[in-house]
PDB file of N, CA and C in Angstrom:
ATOM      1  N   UNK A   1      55.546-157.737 -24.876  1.00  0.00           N
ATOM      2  CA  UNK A   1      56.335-156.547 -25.074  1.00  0.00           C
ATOM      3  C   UNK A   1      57.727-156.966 -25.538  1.00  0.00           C
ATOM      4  N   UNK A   2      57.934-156.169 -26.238  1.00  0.00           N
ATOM      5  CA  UNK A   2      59.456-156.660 -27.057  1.00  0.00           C
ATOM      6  C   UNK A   2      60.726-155.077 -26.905  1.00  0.00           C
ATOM      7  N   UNK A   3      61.646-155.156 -26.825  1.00  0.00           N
ATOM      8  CA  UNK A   3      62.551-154.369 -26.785  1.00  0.00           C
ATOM      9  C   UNK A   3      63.798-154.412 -28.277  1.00  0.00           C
ATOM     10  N   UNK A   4      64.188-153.367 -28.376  1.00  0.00           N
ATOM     11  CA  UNK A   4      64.996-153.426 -29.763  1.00  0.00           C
ATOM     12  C   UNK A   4      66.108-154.675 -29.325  1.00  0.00           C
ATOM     13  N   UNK A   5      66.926-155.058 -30.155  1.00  0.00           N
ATOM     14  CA  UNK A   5      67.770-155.803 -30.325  1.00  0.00           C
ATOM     15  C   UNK A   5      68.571-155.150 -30.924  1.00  0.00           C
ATOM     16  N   UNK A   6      68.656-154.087 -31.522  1.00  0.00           N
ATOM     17  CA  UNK A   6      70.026-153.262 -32.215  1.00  0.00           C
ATOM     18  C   UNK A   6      69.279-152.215 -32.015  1.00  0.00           C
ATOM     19  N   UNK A   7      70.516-151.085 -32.167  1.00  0.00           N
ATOM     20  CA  UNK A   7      70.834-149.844 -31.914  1.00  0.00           C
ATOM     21  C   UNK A   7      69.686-148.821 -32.732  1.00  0.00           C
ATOM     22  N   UNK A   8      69.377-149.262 -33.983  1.00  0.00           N
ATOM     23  CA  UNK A   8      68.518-148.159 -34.682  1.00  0.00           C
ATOM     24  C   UNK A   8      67.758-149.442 -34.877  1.00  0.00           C
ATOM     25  N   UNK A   9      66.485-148.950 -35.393  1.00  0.00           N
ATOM     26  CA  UNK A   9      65.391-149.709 -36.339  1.00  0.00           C
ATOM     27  C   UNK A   9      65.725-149.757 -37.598  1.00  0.00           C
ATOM     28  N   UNK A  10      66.727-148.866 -37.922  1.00  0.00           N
ATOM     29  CA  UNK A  10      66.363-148.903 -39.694  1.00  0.00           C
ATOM     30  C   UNK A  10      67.882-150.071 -40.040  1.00  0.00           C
ATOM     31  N   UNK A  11      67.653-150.823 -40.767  1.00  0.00           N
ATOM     32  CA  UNK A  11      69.081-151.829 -41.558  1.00  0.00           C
ATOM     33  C   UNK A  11      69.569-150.676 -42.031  1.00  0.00           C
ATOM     34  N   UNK A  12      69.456-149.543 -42.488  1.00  0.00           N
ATOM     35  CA  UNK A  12      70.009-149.203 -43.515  1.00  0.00           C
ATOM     36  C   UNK A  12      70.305-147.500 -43.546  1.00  0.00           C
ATOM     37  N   UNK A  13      70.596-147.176 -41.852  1.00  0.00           N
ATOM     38  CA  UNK A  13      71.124-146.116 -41.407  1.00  0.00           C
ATOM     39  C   UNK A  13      72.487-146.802 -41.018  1.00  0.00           C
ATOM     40  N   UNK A  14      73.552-145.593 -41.912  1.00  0.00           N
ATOM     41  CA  UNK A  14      75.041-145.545 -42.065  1.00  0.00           C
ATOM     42  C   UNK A  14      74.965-145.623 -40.621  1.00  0.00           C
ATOM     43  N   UNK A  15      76.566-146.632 -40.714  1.00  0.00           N
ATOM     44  CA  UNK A  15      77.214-146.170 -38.715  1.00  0.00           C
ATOM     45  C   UNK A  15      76.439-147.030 -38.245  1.00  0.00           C
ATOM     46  N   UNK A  16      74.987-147.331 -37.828  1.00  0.00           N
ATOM     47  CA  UNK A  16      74.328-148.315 -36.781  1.00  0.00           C
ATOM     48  C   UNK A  16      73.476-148.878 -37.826  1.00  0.00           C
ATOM     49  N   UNK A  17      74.016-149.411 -38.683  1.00  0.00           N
ATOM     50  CA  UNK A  17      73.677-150.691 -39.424  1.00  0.00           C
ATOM     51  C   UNK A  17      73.430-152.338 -38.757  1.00  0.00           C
ATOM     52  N   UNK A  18      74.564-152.211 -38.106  1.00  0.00           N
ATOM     53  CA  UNK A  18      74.509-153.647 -37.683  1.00  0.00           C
ATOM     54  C   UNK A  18      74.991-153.260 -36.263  1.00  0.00           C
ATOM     55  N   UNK A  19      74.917-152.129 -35.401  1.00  0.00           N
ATOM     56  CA  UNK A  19      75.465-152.263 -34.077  1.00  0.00           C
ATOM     57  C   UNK A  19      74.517-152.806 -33.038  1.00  0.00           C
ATOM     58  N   UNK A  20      74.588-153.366 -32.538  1.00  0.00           N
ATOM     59  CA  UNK A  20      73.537-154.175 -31.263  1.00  0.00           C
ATOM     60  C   UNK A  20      73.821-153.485 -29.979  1.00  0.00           C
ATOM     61  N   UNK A  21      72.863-153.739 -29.004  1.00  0.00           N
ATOM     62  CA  UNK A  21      72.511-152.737 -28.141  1.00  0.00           C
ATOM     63  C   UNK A  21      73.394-154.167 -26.957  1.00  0.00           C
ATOM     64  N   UNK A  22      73.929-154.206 -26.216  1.00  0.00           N
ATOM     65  CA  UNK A  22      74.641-154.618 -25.230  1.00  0.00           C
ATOM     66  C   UNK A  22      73.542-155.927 -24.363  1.00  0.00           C
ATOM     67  N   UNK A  23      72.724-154.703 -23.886  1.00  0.00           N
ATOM     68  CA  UNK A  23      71.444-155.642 -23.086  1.00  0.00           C
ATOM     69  C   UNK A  23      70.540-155.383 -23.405  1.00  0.00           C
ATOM     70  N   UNK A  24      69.441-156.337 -22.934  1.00  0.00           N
ATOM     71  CA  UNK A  24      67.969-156.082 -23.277  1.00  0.00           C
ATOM     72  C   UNK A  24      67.738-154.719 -22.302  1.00  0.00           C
ATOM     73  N   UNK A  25      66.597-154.225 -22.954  1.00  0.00           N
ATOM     74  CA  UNK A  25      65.863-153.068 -22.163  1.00  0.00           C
ATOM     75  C   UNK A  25      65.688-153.693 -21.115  1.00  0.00           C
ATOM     76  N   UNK A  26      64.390-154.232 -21.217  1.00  0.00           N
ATOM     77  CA  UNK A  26      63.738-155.279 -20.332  1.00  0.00           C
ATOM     78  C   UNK A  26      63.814-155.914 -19.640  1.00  0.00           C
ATOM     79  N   UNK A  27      64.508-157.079 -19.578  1.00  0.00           N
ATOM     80  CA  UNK A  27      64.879-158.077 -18.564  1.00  0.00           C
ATOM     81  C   UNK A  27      66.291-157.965 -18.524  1.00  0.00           C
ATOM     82  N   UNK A  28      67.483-156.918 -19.243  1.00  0.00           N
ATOM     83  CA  UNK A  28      68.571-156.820 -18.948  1.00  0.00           C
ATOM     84  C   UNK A  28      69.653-158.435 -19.116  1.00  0.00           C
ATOM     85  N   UNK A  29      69.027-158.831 -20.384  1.00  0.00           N
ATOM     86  CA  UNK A  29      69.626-160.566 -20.345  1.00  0.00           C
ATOM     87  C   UNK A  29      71.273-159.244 -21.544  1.00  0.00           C
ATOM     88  N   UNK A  30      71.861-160.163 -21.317  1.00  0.00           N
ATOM     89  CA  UNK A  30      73.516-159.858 -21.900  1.00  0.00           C
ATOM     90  C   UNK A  30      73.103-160.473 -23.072  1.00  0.00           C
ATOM     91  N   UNK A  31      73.033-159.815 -24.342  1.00  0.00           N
ATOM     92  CA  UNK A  31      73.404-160.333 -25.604  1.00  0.00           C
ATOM     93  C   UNK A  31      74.476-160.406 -25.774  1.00  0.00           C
ATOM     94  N   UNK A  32      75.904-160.636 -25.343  1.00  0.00           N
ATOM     95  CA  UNK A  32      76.985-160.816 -26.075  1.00  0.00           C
ATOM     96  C   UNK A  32      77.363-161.863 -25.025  1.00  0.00           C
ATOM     97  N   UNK A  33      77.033-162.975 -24.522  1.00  0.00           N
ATOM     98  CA  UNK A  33      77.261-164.158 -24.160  1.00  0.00           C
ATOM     99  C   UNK A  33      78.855-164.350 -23.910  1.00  0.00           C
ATOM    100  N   UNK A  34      79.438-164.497 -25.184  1.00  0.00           N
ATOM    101  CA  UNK A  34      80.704-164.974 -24.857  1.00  0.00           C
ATOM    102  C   UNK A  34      81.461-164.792 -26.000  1.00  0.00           C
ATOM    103  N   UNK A  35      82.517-164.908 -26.043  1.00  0.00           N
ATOM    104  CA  UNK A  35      83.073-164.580 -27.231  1.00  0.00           C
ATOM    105  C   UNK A  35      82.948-165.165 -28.561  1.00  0.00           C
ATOM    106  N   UNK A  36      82.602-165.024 -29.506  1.00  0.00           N
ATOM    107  CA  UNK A  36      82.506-165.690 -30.682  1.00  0.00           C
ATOM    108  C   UNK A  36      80.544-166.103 -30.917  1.00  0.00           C
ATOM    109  N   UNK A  37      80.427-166.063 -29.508  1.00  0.00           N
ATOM    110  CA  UNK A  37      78.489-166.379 -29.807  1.00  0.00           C
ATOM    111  C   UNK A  37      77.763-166.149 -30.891  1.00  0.00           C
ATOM    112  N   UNK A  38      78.204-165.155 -31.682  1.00  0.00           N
ATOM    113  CA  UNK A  38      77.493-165.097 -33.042  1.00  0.00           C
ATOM    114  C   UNK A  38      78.159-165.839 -34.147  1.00  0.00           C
ATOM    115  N   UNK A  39      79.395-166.118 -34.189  1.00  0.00           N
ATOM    116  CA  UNK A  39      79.877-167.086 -35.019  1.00  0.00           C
ATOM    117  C   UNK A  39      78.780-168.088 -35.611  1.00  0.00           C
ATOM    118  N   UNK A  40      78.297-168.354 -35.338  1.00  0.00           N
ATOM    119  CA  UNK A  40      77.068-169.272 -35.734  1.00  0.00           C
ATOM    120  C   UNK A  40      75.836-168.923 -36.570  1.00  0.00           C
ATOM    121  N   UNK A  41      75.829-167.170 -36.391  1.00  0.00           N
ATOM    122  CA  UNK A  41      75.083-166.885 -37.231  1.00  0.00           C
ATOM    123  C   UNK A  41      75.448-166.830 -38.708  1.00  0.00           C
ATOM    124  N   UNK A  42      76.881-166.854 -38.908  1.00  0.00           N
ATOM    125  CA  UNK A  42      77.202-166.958 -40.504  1.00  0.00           C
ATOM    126  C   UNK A  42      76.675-168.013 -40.933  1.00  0.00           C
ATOM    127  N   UNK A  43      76.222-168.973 -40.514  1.00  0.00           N
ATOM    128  CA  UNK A  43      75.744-170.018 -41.180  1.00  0.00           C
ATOM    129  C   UNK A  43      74.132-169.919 -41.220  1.00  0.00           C
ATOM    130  N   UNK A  44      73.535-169.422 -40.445  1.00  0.00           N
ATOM    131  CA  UNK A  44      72.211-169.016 -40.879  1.00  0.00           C
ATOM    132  C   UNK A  44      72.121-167.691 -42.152  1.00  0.00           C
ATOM    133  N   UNK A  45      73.244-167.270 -41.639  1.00  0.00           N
ATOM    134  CA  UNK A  45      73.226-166.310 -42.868  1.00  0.00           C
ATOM    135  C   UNK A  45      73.230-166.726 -44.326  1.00  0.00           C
ATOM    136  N   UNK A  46      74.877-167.657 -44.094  1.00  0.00           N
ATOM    137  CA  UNK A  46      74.769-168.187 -45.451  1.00  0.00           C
ATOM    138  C   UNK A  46      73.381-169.167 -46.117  1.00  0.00           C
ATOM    139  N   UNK A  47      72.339-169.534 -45.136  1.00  0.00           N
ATOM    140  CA  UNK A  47      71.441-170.183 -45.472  1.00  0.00           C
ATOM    141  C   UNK A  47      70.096-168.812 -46.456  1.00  0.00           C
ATOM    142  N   UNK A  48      70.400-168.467 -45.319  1.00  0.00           N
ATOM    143  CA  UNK A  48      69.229-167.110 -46.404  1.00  0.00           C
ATOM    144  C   UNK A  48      69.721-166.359 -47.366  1.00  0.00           C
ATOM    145  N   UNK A  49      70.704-166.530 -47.104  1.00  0.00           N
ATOM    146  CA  UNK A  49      71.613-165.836 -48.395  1.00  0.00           C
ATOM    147  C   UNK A  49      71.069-166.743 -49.743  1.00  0.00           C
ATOM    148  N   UNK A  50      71.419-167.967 -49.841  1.00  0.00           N
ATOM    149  CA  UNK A  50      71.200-169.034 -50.823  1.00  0.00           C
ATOM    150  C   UNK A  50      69.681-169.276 -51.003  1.00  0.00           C
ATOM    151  N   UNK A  51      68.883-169.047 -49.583  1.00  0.00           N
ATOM    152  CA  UNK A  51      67.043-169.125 -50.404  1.00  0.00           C
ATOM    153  C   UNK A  51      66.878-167.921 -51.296  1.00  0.00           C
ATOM    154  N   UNK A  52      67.407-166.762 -50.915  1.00  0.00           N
ATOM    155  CA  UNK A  52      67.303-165.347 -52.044  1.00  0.00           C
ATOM    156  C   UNK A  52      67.551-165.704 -53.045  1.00  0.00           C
ATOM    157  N   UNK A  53      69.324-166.376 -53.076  1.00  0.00           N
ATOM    158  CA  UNK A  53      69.461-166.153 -53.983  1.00  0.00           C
ATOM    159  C   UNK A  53      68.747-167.361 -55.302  1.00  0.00           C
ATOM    160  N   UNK A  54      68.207-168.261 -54.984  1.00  0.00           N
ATOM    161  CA  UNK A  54      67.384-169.260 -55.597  1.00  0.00           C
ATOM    162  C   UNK A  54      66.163-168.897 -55.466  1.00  0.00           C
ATOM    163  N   UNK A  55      65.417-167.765 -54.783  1.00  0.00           N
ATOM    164  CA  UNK A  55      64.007-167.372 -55.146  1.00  0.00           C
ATOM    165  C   UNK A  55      64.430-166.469 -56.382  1.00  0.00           C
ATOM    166  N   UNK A  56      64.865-165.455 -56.308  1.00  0.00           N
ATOM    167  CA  UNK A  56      65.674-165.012 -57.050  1.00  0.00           C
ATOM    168  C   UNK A  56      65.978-165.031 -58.722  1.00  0.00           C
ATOM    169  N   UNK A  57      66.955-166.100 -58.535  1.00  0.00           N
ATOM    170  CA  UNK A  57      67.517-166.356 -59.517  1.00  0.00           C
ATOM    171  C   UNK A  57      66.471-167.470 -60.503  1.00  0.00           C
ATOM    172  N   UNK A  58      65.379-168.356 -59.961  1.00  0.00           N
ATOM    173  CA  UNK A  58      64.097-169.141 -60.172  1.00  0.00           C
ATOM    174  C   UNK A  58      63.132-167.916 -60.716  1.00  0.00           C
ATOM    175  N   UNK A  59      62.890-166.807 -60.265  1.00  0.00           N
ATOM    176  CA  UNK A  59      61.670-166.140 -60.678  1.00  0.00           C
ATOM    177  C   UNK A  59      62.071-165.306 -61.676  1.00  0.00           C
ATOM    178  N   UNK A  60      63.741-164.354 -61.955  1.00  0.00           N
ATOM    179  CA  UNK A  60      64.141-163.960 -63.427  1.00  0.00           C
ATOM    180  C   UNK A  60      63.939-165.105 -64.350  1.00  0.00           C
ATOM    181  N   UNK A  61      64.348-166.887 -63.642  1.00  0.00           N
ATOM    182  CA  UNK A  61      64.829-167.473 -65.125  1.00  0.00           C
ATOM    183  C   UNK A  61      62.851-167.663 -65.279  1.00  0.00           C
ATOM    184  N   UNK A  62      62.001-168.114 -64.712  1.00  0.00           N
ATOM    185  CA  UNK A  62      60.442-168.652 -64.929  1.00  0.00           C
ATOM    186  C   UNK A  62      59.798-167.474 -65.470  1.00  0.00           C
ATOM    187  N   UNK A  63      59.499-166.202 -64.603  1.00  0.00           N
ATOM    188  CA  UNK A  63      59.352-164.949 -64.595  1.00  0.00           C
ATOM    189  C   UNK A  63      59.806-163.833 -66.506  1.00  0.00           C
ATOM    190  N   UNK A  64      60.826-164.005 -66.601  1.00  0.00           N
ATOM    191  CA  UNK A  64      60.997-162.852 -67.198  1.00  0.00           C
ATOM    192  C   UNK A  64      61.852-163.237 -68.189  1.00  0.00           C
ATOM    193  N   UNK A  65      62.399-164.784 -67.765  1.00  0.00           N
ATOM    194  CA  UNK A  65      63.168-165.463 -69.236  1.00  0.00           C
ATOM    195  C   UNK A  65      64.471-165.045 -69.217  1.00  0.00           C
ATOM    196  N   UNK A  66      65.268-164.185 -68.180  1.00  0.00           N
ATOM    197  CA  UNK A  66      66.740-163.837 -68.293  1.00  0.00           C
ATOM    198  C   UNK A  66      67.570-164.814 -68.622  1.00  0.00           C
ATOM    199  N   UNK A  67      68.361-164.129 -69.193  1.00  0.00           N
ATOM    200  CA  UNK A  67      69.855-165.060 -69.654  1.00  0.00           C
ATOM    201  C   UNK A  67      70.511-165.513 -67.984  1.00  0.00           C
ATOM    202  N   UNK A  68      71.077-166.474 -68.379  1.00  0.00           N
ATOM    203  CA  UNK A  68      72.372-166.328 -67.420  1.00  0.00           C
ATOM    204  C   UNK A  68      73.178-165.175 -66.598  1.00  0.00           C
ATOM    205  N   UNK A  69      73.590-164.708 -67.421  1.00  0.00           N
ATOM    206  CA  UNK A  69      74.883-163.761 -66.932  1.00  0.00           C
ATOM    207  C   UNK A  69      73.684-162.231 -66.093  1.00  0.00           C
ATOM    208  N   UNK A  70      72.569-162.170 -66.524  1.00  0.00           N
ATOM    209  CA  UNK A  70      71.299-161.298 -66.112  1.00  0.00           C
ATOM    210  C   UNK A  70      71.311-162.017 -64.688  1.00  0.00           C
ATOM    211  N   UNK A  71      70.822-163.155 -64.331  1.00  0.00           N
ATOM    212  CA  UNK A  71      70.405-163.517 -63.522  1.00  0.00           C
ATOM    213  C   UNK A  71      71.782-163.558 -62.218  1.00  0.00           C
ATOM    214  N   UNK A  72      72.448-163.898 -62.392  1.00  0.00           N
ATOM    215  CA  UNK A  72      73.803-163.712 -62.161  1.00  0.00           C
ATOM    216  C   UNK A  72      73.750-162.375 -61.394  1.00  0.00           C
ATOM    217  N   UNK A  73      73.907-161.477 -61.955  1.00  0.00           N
ATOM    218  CA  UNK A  73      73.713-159.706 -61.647  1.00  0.00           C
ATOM    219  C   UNK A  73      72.367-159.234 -60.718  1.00  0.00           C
ATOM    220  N   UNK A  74      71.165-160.021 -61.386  1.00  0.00           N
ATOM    221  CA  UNK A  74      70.189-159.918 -60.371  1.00  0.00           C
ATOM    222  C   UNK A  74      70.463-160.480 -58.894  1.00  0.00           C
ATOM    223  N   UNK A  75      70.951-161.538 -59.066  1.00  0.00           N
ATOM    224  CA  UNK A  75      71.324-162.338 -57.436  1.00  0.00           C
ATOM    225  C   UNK A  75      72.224-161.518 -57.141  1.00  0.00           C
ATOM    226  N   UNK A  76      73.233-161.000 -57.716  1.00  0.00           N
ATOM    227  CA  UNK A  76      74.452-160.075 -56.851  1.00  0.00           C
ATOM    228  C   UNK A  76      73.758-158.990 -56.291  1.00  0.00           C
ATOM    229  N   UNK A  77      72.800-158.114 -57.339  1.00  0.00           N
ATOM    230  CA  UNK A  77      72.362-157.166 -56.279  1.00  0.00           C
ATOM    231  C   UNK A  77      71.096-157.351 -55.397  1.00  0.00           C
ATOM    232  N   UNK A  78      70.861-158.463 -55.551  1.00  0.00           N
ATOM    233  CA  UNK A  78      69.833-158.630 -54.026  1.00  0.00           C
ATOM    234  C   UNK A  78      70.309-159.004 -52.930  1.00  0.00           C
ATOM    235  N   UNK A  79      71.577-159.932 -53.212  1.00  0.00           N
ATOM    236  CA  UNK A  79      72.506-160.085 -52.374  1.00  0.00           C
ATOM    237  C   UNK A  79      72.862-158.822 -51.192  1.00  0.00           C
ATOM    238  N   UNK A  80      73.792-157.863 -52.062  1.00  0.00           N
ATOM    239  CA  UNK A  80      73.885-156.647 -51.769  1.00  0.00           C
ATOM    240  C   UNK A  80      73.219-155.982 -51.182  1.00  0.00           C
ATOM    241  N   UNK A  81      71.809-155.842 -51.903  1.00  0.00           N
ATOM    242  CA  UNK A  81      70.917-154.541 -51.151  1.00  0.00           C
ATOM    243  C   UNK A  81      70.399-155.295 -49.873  1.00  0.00           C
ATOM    244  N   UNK A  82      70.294-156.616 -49.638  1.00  0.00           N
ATOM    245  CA  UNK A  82      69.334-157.170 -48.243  1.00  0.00           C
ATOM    246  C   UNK A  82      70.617-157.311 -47.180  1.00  0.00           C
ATOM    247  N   UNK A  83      72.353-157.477 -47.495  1.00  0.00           N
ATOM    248  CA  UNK A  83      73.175-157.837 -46.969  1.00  0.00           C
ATOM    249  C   UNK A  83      73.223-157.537 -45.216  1.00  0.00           C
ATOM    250  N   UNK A  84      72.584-156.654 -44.738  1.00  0.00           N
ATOM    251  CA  UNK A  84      72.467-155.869 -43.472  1.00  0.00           C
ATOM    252  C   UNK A  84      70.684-156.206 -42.871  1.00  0.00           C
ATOM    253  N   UNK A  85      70.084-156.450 -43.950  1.00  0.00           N
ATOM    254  CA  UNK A  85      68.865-156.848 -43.046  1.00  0.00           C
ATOM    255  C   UNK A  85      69.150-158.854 -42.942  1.00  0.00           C
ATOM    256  N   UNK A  86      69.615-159.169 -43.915  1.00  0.00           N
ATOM    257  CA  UNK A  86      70.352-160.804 -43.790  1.00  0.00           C
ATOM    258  C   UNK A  86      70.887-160.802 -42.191  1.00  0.00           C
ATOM    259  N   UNK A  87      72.059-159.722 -42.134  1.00  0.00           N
ATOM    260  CA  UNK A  87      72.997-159.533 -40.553  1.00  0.00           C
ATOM    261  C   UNK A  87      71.929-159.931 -39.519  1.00  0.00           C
ATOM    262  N   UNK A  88      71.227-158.703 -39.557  1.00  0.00           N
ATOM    263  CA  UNK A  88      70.040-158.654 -38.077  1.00  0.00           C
ATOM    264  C   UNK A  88      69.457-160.160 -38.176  1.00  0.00           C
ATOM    265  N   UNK A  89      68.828-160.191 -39.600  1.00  0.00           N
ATOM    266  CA  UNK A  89      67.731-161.823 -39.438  1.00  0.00           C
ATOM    267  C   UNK A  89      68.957-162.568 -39.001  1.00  0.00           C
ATOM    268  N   UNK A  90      70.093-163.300 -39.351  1.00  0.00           N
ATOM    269  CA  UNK A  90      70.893-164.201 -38.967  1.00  0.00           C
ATOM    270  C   UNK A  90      70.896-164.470 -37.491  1.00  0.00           C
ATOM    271  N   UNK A  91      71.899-162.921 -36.814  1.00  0.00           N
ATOM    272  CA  UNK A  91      71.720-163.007 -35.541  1.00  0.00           C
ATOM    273  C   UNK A  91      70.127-162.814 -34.749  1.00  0.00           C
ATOM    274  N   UNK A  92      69.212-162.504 -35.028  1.00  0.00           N
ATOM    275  CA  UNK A  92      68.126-162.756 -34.111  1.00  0.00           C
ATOM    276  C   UNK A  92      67.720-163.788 -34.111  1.00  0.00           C
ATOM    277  N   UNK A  93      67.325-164.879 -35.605  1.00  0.00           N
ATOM    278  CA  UNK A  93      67.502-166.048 -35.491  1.00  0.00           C
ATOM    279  C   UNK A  93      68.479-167.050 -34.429  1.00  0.00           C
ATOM    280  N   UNK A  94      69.787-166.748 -34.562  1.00  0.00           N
ATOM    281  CA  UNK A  94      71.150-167.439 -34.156  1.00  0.00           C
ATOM    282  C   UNK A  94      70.197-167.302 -32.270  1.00  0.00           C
ATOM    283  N   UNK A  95      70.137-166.168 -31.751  1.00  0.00           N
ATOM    284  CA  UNK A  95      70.430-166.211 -30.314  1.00  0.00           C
ATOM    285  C   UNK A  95      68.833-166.801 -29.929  1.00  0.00           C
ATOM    286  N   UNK A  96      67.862-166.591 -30.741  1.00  0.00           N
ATOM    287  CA  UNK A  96      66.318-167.493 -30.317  1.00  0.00           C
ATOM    288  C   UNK A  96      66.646-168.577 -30.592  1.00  0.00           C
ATOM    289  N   UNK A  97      68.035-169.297 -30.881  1.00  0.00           N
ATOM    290  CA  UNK A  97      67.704-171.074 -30.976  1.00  0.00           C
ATOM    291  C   UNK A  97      68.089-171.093 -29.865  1.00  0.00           C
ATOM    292  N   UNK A  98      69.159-170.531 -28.981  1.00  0.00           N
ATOM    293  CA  UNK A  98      70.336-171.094 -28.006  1.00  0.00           C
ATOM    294  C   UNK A  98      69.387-170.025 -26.646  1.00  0.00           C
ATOM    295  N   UNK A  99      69.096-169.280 -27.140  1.00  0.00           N
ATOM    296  CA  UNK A  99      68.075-168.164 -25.219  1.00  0.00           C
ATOM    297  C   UNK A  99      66.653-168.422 -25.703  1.00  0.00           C
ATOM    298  N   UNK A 100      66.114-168.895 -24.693  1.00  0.00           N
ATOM    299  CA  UNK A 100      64.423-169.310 -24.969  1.00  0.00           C
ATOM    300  C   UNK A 100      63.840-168.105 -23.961  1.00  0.00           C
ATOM    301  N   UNK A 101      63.124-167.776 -24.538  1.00  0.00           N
ATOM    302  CA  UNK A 101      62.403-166.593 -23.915  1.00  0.00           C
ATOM    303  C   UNK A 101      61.870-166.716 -22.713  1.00  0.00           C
ATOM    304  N   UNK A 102      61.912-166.210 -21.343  1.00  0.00           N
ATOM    305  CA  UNK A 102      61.143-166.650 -20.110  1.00  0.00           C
ATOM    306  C   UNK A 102      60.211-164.999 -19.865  1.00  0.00           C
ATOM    307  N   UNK A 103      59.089-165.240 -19.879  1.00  0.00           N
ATOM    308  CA  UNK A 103      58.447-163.874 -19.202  1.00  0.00           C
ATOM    309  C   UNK A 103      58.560-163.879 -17.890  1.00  0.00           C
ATOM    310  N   UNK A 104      59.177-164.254 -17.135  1.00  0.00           N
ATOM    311  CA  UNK A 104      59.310-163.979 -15.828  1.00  0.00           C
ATOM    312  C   UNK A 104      61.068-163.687 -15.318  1.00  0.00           C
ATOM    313  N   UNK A 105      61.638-163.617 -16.439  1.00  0.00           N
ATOM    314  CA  UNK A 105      63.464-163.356 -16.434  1.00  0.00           C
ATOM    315  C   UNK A 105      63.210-162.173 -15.818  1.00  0.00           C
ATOM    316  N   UNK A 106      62.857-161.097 -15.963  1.00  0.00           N
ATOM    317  CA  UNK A 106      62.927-160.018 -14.817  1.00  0.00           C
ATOM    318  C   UNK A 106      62.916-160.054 -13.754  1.00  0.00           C
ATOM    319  N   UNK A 107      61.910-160.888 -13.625  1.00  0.00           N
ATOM    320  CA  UNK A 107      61.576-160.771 -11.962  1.00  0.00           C
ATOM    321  C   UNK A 107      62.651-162.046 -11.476  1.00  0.00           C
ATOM    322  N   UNK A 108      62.989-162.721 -12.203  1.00  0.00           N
ATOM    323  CA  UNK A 108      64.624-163.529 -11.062  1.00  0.00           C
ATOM    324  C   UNK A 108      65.985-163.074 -11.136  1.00  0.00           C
ATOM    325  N   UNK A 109      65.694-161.679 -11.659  1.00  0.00           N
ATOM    326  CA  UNK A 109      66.906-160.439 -11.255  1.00  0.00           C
ATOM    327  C   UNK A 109      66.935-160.384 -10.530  1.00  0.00           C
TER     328      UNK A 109
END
């Protein structure tokens, strides 16, 4: 059983785009650790940011033969349109390296 990790399901409802829910439903573990705890996800971010944008920018130039300055524009707006589902993947990634899941964290509440 899994519980949300942010506020809405959808990336891409205005306002709770990227707001996270405080605690788990469930086992009530504190997602906001400590100050700066997600700091770390910019760098997973910037990592998926750069596979997009090289799947991307590889399948206009193999794919469809774009120029430069095309491909360029294609990576900006994929960039763009995934920028908020990138957020969520970063941080859910970021906090499953550092909190390992216990099915029994409830019950040593």
């Amino acid at each position: 059983m899994s519980a949300p990790f942010f506020e809405s399901g959808n990336p891409f409802k205005p306002g709770k785009m990227i707001v996270m829910k405080q605690k788990c439903d469930i086992c009530g573990l504190d997602y906001s650790h400590e100050p700066g705890f997600y700091l770390g996800a910019m760098y997973v971010s910037y990592v998926l940011a750069v596979a997009l944008a090289l799947v991307t920018g590889l399948l206009m130039y193999y794919l469809f033969q774009a120029s430069f300055n095309l491909i360029l524009i294609g990576i900006s707006c994929m960039i763009v349109l995934t920028s908020t589902v990138n957020f969520r993947l970063a941080r859910l990634i970021w906090i499953n390296i550092w909190i390992k899941y216990d099915p029994k964290w409830s019950a040593k509440k």
